[in-house]
C-alpha atoms as a PDB file:
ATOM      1  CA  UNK A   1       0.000   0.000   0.000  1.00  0.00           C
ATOM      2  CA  UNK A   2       1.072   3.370  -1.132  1.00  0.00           C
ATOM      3  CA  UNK A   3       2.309   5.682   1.855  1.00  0.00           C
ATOM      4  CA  UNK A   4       2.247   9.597   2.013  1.00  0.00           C
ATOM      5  CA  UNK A   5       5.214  11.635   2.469  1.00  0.00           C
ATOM      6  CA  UNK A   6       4.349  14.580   4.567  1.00  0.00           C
ATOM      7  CA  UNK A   7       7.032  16.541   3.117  1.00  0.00           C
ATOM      8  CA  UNK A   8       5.165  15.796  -0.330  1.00  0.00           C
ATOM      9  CA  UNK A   9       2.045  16.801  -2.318  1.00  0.00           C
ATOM     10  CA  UNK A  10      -0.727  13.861  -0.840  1.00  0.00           C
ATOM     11  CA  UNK A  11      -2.225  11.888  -3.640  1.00  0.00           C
ATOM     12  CA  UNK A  12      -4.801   9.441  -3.790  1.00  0.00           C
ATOM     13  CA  UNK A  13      -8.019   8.438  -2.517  1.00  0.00           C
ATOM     14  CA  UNK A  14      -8.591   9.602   1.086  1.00  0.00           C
ATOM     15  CA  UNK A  15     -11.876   8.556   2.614  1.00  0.00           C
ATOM     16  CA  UNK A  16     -13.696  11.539   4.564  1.00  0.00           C
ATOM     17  CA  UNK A  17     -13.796   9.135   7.247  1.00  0.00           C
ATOM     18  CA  UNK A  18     -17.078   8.757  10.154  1.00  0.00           C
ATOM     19  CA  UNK A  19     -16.545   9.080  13.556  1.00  0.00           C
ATOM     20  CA  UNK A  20     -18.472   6.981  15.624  1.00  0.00           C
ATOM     21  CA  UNK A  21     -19.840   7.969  18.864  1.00  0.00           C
ATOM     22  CA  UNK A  22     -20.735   5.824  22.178  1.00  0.00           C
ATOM     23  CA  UNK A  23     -23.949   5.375  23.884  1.00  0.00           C
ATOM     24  CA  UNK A  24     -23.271   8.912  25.547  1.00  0.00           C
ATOM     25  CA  UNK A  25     -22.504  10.580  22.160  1.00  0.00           C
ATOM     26  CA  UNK A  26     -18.602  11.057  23.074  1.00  0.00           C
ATOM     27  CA  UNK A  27     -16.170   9.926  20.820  1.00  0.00           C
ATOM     28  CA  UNK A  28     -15.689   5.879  20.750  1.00  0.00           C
ATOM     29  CA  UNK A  29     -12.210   5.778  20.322  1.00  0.00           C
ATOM     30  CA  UNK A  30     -11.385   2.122  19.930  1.00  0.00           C
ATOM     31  CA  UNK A  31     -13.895   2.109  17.394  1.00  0.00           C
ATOM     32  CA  UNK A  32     -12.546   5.335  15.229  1.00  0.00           C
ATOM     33  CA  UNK A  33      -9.189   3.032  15.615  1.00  0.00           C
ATOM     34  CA  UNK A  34     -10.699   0.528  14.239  1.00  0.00           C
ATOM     35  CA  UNK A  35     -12.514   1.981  11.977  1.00  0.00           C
ATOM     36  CA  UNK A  36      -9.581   4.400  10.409  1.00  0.00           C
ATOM     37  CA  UNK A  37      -7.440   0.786  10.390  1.00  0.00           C
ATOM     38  CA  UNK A  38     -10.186  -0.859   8.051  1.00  0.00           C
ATOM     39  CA  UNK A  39      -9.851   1.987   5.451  1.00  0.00           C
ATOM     40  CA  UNK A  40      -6.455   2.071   5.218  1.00  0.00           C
ATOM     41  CA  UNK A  41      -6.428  -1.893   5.377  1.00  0.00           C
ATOM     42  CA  UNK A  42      -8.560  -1.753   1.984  1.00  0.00           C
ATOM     43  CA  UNK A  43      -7.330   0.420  -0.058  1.00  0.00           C
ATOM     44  CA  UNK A  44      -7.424   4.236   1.405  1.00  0.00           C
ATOM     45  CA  UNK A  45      -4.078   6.157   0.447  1.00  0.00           C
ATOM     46  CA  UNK A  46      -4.870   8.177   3.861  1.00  0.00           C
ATOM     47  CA  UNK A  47      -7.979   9.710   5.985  1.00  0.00           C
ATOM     48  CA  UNK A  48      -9.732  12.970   5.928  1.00  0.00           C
ATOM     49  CA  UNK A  49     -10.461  12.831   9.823  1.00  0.00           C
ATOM     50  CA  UNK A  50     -12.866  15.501  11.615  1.00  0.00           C
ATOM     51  CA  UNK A  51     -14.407  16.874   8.282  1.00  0.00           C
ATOM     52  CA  UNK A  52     -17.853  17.124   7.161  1.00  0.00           C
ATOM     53  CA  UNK A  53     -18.473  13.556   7.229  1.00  0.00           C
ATOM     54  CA  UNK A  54     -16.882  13.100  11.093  1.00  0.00           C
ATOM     55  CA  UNK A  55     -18.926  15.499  12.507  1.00  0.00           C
ATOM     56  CA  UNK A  56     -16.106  17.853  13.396  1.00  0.00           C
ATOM     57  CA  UNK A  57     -18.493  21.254  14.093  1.00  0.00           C
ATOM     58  CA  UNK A  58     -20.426  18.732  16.639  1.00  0.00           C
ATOM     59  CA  UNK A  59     -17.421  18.322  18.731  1.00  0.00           C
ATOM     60  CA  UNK A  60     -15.057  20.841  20.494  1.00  0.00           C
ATOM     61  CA  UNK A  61     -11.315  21.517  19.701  1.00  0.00           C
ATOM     62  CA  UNK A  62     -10.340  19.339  23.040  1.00  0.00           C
ATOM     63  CA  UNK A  63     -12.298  16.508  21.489  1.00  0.00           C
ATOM     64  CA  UNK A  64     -11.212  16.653  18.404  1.00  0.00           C
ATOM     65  CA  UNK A  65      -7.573  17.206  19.822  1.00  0.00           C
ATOM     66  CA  UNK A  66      -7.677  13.771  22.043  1.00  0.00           C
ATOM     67  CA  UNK A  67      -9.593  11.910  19.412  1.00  0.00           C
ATOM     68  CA  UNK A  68      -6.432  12.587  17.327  1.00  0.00           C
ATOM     69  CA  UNK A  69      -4.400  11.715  20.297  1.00  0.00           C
ATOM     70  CA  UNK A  70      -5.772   8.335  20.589  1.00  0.00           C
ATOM     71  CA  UNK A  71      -5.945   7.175  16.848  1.00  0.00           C
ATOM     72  CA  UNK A  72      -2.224   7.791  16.830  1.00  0.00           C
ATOM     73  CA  UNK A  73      -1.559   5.787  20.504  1.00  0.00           C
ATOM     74  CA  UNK A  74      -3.654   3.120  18.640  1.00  0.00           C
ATOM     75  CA  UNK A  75      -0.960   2.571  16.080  1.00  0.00           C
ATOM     76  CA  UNK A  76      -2.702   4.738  13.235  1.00  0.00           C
ATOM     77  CA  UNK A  77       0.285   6.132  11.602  1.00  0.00           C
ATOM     78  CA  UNK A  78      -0.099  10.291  11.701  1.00  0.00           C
ATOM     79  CA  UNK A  79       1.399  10.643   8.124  1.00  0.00           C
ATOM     80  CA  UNK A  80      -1.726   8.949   6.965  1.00  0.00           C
ATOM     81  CA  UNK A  81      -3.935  11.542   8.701  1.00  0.00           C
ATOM     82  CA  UNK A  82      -5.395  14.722   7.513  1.00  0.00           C
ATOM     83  CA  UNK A  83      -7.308  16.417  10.086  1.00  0.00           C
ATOM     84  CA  UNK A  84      -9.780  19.485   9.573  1.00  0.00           C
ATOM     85  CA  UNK A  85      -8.980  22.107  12.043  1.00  0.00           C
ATOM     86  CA  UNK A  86     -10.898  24.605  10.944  1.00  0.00           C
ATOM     87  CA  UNK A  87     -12.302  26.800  12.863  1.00  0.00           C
ATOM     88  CA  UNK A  88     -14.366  30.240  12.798  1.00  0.00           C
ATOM     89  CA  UNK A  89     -12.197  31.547  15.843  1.00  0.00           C
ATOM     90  CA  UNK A  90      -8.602  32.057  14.607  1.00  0.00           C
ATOM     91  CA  UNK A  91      -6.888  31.314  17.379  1.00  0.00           C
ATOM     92  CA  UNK A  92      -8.935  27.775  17.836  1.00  0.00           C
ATOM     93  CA  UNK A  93      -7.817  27.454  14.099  1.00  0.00           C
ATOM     94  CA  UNK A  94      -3.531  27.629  14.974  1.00  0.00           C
ATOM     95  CA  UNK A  95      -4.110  25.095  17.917  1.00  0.00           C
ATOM     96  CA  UNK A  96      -5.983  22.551  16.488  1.00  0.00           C
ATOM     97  CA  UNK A  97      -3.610  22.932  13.542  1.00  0.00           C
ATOM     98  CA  UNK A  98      -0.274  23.229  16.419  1.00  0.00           C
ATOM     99  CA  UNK A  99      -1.993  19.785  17.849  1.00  0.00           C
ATOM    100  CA  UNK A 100      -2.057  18.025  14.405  1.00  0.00           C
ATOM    101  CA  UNK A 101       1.359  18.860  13.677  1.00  0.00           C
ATOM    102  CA  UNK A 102       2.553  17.436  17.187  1.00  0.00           C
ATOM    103  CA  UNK A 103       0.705  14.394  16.634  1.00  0.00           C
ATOM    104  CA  UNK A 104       2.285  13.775  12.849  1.00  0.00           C
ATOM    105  CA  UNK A 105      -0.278  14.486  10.519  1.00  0.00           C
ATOM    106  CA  UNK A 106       0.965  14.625   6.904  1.00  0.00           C
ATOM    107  CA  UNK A 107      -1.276  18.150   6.323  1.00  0.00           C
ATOM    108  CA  UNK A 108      -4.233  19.785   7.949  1.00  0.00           C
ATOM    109  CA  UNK A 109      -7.472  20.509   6.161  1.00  0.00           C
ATOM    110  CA  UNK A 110      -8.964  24.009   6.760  1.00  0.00           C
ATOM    111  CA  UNK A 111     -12.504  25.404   6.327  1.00  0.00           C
ATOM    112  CA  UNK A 112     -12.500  29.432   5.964  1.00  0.00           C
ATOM    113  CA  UNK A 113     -14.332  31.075   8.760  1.00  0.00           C
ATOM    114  CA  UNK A 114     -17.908  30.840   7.834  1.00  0.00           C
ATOM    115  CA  UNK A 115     -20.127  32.834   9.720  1.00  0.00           C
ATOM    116  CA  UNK A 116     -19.619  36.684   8.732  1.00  0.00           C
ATOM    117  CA  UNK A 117     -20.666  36.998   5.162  1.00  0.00           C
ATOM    118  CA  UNK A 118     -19.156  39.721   2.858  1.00  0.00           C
ATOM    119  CA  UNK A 119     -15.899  39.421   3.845  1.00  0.00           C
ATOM    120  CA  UNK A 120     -14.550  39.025   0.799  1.00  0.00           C
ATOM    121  CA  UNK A 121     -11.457  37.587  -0.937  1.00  0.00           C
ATOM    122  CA  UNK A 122      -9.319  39.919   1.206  1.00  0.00           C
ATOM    123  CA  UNK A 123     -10.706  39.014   4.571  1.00  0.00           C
ATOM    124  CA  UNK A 124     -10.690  35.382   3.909  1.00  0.00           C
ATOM    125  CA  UNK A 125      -6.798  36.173   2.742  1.00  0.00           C
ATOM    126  CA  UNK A 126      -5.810  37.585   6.314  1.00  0.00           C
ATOM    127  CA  UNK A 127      -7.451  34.732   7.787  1.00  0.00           C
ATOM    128  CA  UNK A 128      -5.368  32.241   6.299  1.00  0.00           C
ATOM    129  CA  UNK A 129      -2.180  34.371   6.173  1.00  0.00           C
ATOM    130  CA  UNK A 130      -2.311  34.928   9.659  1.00  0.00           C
ATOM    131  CA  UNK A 131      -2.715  31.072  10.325  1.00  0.00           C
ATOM    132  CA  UNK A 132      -0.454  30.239   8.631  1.00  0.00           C
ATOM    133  CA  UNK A 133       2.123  32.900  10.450  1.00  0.00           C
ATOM    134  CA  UNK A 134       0.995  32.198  14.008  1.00  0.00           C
ATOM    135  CA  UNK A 135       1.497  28.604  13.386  1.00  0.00           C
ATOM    136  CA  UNK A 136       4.768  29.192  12.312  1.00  0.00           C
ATOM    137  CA  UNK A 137       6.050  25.765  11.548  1.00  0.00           C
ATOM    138  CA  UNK A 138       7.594  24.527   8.452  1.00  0.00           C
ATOM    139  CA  UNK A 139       6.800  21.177   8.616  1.00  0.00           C
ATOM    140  CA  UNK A 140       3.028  22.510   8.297  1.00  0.00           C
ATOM    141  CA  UNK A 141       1.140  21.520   4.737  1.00  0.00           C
ATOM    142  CA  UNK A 142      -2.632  23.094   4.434  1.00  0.00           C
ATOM    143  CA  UNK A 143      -5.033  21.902   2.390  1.00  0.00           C
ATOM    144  CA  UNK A 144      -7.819  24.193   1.727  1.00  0.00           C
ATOM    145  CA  UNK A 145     -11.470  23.300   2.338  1.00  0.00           C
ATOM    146  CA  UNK A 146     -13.986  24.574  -0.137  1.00  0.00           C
ATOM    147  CA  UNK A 147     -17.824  23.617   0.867  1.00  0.00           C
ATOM    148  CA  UNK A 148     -20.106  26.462  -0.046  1.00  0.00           C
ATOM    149  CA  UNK A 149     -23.108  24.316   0.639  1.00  0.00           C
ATOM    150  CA  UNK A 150     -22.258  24.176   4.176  1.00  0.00           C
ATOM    151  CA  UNK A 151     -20.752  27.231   4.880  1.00  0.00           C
ATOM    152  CA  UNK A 152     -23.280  29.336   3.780  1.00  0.00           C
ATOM    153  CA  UNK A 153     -21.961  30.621   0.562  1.00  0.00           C
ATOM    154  CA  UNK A 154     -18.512  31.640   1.812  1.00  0.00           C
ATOM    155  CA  UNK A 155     -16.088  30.140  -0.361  1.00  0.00           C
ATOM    156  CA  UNK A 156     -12.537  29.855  -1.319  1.00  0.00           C
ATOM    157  CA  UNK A 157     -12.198  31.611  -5.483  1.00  0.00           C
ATOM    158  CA  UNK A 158     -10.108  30.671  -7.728  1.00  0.00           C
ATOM    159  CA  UNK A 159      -8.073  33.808  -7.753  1.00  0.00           C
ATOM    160  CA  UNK A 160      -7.699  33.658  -4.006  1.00  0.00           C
ATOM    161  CA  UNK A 161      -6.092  29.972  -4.092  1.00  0.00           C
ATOM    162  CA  UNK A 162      -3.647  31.658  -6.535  1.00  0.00           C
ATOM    163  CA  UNK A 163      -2.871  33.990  -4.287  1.00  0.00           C
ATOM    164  CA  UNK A 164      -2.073  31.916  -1.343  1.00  0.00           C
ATOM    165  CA  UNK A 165       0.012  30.042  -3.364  1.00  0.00           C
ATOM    166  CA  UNK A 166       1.673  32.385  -4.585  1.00  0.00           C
ATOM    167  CA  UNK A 167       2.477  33.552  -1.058  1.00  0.00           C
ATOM    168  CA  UNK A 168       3.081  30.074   1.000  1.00  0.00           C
ATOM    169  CA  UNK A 169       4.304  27.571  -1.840  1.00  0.00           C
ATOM    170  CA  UNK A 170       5.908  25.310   1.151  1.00  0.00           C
ATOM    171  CA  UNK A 171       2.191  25.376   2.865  1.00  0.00           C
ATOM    172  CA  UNK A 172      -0.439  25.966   0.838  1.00  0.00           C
ATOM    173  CA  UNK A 173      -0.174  22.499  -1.051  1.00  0.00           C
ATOM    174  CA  UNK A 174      -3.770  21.521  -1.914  1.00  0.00           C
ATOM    175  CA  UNK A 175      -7.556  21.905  -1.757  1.00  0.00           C
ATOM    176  CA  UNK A 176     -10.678  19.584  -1.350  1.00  0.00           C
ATOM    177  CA  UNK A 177     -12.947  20.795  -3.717  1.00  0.00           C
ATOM    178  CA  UNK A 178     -16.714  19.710  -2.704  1.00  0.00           C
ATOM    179  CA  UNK A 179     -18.599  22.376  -4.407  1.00  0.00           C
ATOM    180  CA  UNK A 180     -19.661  19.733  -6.972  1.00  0.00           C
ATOM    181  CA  UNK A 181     -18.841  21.733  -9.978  1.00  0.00           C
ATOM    182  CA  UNK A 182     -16.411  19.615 -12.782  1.00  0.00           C
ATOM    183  CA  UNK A 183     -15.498  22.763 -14.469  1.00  0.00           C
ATOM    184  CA  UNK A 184     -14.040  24.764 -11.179  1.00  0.00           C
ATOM    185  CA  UNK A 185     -12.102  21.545 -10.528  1.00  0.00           C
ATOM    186  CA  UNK A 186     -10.436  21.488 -13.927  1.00  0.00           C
ATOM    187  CA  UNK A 187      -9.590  25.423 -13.754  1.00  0.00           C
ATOM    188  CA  UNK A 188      -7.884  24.916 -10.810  1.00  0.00           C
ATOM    189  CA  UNK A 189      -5.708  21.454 -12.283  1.00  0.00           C
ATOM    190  CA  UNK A 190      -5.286  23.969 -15.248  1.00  0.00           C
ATOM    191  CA  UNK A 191      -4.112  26.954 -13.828  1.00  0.00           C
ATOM    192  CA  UNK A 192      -2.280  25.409 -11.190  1.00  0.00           C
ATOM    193  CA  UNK A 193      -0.399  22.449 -11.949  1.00  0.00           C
ATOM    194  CA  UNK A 194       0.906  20.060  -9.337  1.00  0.00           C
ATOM    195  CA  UNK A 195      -1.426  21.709  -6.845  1.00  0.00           C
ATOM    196  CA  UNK A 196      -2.991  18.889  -4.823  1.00  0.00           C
ATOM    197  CA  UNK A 197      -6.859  19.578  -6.183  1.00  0.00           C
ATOM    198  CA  UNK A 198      -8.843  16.585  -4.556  1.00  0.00           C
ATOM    199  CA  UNK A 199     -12.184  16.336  -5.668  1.00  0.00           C
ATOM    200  CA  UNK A 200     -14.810  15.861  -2.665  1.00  0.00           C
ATOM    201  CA  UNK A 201     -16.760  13.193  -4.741  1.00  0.00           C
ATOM    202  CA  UNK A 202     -15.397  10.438  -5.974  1.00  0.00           C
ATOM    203  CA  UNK A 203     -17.707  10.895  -9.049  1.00  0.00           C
ATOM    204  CA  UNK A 204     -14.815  12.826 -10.554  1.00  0.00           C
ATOM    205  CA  UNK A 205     -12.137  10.680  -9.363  1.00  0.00           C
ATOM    206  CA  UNK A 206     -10.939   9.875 -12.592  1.00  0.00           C
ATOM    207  CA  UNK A 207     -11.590  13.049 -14.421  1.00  0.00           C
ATOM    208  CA  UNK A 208      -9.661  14.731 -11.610  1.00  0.00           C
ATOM    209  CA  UNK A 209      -6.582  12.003 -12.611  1.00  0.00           C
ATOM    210  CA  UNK A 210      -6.051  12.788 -15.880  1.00  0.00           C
ATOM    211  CA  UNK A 211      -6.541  16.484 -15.674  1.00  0.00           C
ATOM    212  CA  UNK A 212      -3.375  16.165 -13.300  1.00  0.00           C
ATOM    213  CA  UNK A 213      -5.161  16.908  -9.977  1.00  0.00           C
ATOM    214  CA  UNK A 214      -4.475  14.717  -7.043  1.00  0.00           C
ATOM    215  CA  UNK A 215      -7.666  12.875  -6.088  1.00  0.00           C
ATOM    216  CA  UNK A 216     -10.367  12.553  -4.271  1.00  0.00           C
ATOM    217  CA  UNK A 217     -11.758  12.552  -0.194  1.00  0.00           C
ATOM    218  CA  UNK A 218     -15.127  11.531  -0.287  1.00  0.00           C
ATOM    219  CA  UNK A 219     -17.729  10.640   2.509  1.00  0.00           C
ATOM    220  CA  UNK A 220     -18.606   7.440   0.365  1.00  0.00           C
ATOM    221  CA  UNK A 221     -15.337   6.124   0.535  1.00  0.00           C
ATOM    222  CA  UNK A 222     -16.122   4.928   3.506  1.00  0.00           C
ATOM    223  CA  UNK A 223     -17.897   2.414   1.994  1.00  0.00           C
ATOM    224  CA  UNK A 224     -16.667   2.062  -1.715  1.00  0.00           C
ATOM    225  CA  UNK A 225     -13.018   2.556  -1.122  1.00  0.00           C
ATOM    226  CA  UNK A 226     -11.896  -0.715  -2.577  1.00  0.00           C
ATOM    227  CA  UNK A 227     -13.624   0.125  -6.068  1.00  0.00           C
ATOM    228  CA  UNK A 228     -12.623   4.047  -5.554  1.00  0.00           C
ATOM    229  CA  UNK A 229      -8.842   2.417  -5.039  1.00  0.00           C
ATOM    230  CA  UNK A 230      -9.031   0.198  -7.958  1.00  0.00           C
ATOM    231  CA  UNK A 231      -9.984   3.030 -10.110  1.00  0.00           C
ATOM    232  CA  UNK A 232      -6.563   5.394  -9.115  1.00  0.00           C
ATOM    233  CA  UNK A 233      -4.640   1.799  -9.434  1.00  0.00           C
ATOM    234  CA  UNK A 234      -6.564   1.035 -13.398  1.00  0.00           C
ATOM    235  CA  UNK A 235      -5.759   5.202 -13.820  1.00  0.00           C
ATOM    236  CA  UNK A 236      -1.608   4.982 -12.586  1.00  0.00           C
ATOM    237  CA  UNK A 237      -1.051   1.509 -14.693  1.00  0.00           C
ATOM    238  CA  UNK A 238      -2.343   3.350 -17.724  1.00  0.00           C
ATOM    239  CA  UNK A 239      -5.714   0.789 -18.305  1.00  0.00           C
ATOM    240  CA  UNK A 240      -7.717   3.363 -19.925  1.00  0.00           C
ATOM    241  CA  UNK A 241     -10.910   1.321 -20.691  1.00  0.00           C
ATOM    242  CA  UNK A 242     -10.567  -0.920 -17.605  1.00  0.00           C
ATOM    243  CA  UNK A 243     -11.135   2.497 -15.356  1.00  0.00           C
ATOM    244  CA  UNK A 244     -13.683   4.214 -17.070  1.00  0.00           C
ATOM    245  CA  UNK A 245     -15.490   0.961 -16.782  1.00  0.00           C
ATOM    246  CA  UNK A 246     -14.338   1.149 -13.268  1.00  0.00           C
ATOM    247  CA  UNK A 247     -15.270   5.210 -12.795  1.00  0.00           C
ATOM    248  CA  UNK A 248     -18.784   4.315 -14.177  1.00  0.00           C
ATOM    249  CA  UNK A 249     -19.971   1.725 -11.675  1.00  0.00           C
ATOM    250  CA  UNK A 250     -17.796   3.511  -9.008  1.00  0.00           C
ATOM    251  CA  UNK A 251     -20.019   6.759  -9.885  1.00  0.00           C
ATOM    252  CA  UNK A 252     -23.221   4.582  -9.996  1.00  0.00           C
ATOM    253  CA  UNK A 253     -23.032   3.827  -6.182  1.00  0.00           C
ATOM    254  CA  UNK A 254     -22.598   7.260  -5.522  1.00  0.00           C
ATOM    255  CA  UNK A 255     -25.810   8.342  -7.731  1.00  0.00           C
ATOM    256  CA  UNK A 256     -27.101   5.813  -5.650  1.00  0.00           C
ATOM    257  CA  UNK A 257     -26.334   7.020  -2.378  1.00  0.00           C
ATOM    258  CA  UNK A 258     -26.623  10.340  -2.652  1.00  0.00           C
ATOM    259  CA  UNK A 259     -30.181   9.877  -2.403  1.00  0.00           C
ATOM    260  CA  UNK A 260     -29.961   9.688   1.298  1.00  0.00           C
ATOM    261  CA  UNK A 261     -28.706  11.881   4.236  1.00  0.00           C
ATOM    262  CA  UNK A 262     -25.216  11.672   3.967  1.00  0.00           C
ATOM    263  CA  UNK A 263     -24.028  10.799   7.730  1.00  0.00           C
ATOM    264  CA  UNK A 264     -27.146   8.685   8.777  1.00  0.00           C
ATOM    265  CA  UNK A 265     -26.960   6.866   5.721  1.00  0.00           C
ATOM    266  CA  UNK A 266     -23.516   6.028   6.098  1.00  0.00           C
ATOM    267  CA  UNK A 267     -23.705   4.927   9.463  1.00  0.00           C
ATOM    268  CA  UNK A 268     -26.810   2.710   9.164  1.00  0.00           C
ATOM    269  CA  UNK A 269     -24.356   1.205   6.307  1.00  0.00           C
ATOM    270  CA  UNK A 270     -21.669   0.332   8.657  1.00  0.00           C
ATOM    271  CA  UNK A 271     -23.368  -1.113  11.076  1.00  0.00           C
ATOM    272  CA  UNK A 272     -24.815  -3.612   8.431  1.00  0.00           C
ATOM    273  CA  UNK A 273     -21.323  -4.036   7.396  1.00  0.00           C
ATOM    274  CA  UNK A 274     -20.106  -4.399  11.075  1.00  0.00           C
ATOM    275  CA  UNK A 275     -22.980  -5.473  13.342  1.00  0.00           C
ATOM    276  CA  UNK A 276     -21.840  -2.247  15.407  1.00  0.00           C
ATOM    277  CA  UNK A 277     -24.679  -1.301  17.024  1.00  0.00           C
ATOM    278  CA  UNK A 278     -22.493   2.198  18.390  1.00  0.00           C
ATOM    279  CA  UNK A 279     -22.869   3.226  14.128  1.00  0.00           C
ATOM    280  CA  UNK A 280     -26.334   4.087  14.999  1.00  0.00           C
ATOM    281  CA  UNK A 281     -25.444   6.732  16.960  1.00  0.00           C
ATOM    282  CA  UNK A 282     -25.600  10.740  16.169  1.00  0.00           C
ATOM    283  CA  UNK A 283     -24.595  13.890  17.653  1.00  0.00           C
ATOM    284  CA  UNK A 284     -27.642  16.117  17.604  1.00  0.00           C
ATOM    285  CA  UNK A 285     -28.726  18.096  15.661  1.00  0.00           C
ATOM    286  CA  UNK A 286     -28.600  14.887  13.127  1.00  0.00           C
ATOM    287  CA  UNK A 287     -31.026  12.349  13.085  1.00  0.00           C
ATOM    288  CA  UNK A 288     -30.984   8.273  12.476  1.00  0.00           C
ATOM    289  CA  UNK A 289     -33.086   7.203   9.133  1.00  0.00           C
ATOM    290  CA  UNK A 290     -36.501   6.789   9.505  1.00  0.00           C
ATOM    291  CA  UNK A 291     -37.203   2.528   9.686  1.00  0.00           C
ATOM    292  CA  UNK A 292     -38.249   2.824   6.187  1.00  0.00           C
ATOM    293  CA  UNK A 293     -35.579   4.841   4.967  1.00  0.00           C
ATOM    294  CA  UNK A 294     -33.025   2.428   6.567  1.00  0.00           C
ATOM    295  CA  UNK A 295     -34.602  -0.567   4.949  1.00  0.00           C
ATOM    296  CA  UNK A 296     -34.568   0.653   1.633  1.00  0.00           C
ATOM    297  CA  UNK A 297     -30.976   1.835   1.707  1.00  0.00           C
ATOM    298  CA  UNK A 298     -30.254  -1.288   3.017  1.00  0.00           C
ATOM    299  CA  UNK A 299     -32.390  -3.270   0.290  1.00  0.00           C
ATOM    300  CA  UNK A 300     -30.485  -1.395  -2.357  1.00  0.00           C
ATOM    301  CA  UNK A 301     -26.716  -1.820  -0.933  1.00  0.00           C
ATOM    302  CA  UNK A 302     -27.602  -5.310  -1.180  1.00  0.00           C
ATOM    303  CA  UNK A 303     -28.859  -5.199  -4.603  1.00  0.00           C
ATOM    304  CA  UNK A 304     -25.579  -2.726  -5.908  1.00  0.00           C
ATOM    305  CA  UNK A 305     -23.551  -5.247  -3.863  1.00  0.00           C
ATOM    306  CA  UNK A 306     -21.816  -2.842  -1.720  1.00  0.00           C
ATOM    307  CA  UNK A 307     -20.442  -5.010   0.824  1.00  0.00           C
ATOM    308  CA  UNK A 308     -17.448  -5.959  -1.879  1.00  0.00           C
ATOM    309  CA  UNK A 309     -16.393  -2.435  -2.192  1.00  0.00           C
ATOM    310  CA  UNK A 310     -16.525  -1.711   1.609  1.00  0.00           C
ATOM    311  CA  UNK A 311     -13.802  -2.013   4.243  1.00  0.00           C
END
């Protein structure tokens, strides 16, 4: 299995991995271990940890920090970890990111601050500037987080990836485009070349590939990851027709299930997968699937035969 060099531009397919939660909605550690060793067991180049997906603005910093802590004491190397520590509060932002370092991660994936609108390209500049500054640590590597969908229209431009480029080439080494837009994610494998652009879907895994970009780290991965892997494998060995044919089913599942709540659906999947009962569990303010809901997702994993692609 490949391995990431933090000290190099991550490639691959990352999985925008769950966290799961105990009966008291805390953090269930040995099962994030677990969990995070499964992944990278079948096929994941490295994990997107405390994202979207992991419910990372339903926990604090501390939790997020110890979480971290103990997926690393449970023998998950750091260099295959790439933690969101964003944060709307700047200075929450350098020590989550100051934590991640410590604890080996190969980057750190950031959100911009989300909830003053307006700001502008400028304001969202000074924001990351001034991360990056206070952290002050070369062996930092940030990967930008664009999600306009969830952070209520504030989102990272083009021109204003340029720009921090242009101004931290040793940092700024990437993005995680999930704005679900082909043509923004070509522009930016166009205009900047060997920039890590990881698509947030694994839709355009491949098209992402051979436009040069990096990737993808995708919430699904979590439980197609061994088809999502033996697409980048089909893609690096030059078997043109073997991964389309590979891209197309691989984008099939996700058509498939996209049709559901992203989180609840995913978690109702792994406990099928794992007969953990803990998967069922949610910080508020999500909710579990509806019985009926559950059983057709269920129904049609079964009939997409999902469980070969999963961890």
């Amino acid at each position: 299995m490949q391995e990431t060099n933090p000290h190099e531009t991550l490639r691959g397919v990352f999985a925008a991995a769950l966290t799961p939660m105990d009966g008291d909605l805390n953090v269930d550690n040995k099962a994030f271990a677990a969990h995070c060793r499964r992944l990278l067991e079948a096929g994941c180049h490295g994990l997107g940890i405390f994202g979207t997906t992991g419910e990372a603005n339903s926990l604090s910093a501390k939790e997020r920090a110890a979480a971290l802590e103990a997926l690393v004491e449970a023998g998950i190397p750091g260099e295959r970890l790439l933690p969101g520590t964003g944060s709307c509060a700047l200075t929450e932002a350098v020590w989550l990111t100051r934590n991640a370092l410590e604890a080996g991660a190969a980057g750190v994936l950031v959100l911009p601050p989300f909830y003053y609108k307006g700001v502008g390209d400028e304001g969202l500049y000074r924001f990351f500037a001034e991360l990056v500054e206070r952290v002050g640590d070369g062996r930092l590597r940030l990967y930008l987080y664009h999600f306009p969908q969830m952070t209520g229209g504030v989102g990272i431009g083009v021109p204003l990836v340029g720009r921090l480029v242009e101004s931290y080439p040793e940092v700024v080494r990437g993005i995680k485009d999930s704005e679900g837009s082909w043509p923004r994610i070509e522009r930016l494998c166009r205009e900047l070349p060997g920039f890590g652009v990881f698509a947030g879907t694994e839709r355009f895994l491949l098209d992402t590939l051979r436009a040069g970009g990096a990737g993808c780290i995708s919430a699904t991965a979590n439980v197609t990851v061994r088809l999502a892997r033996r697409v980048y494998d089909l893609h690096a060995a030059g078997e043109a027709g073997e991964a389309a044919a590979a891209q197309r089913r691989l984008t099939g599942l996700r058509d498939a299930l996209e049709a559901y709540p992203a989180i609840p659906a995913l978690k109702s999947l792994m406990r099928s997968l794992t007969d953990g009962e803990g998967w069922r569990n949610l910080r508020p303010p999500l909710t579990k699937l509806s019985g009926e809901s559950e059983k057709r997702l269920l129904e049609e994993a079964r009939s997409l035969r999902l469980a070969e692609y999963a961890p």
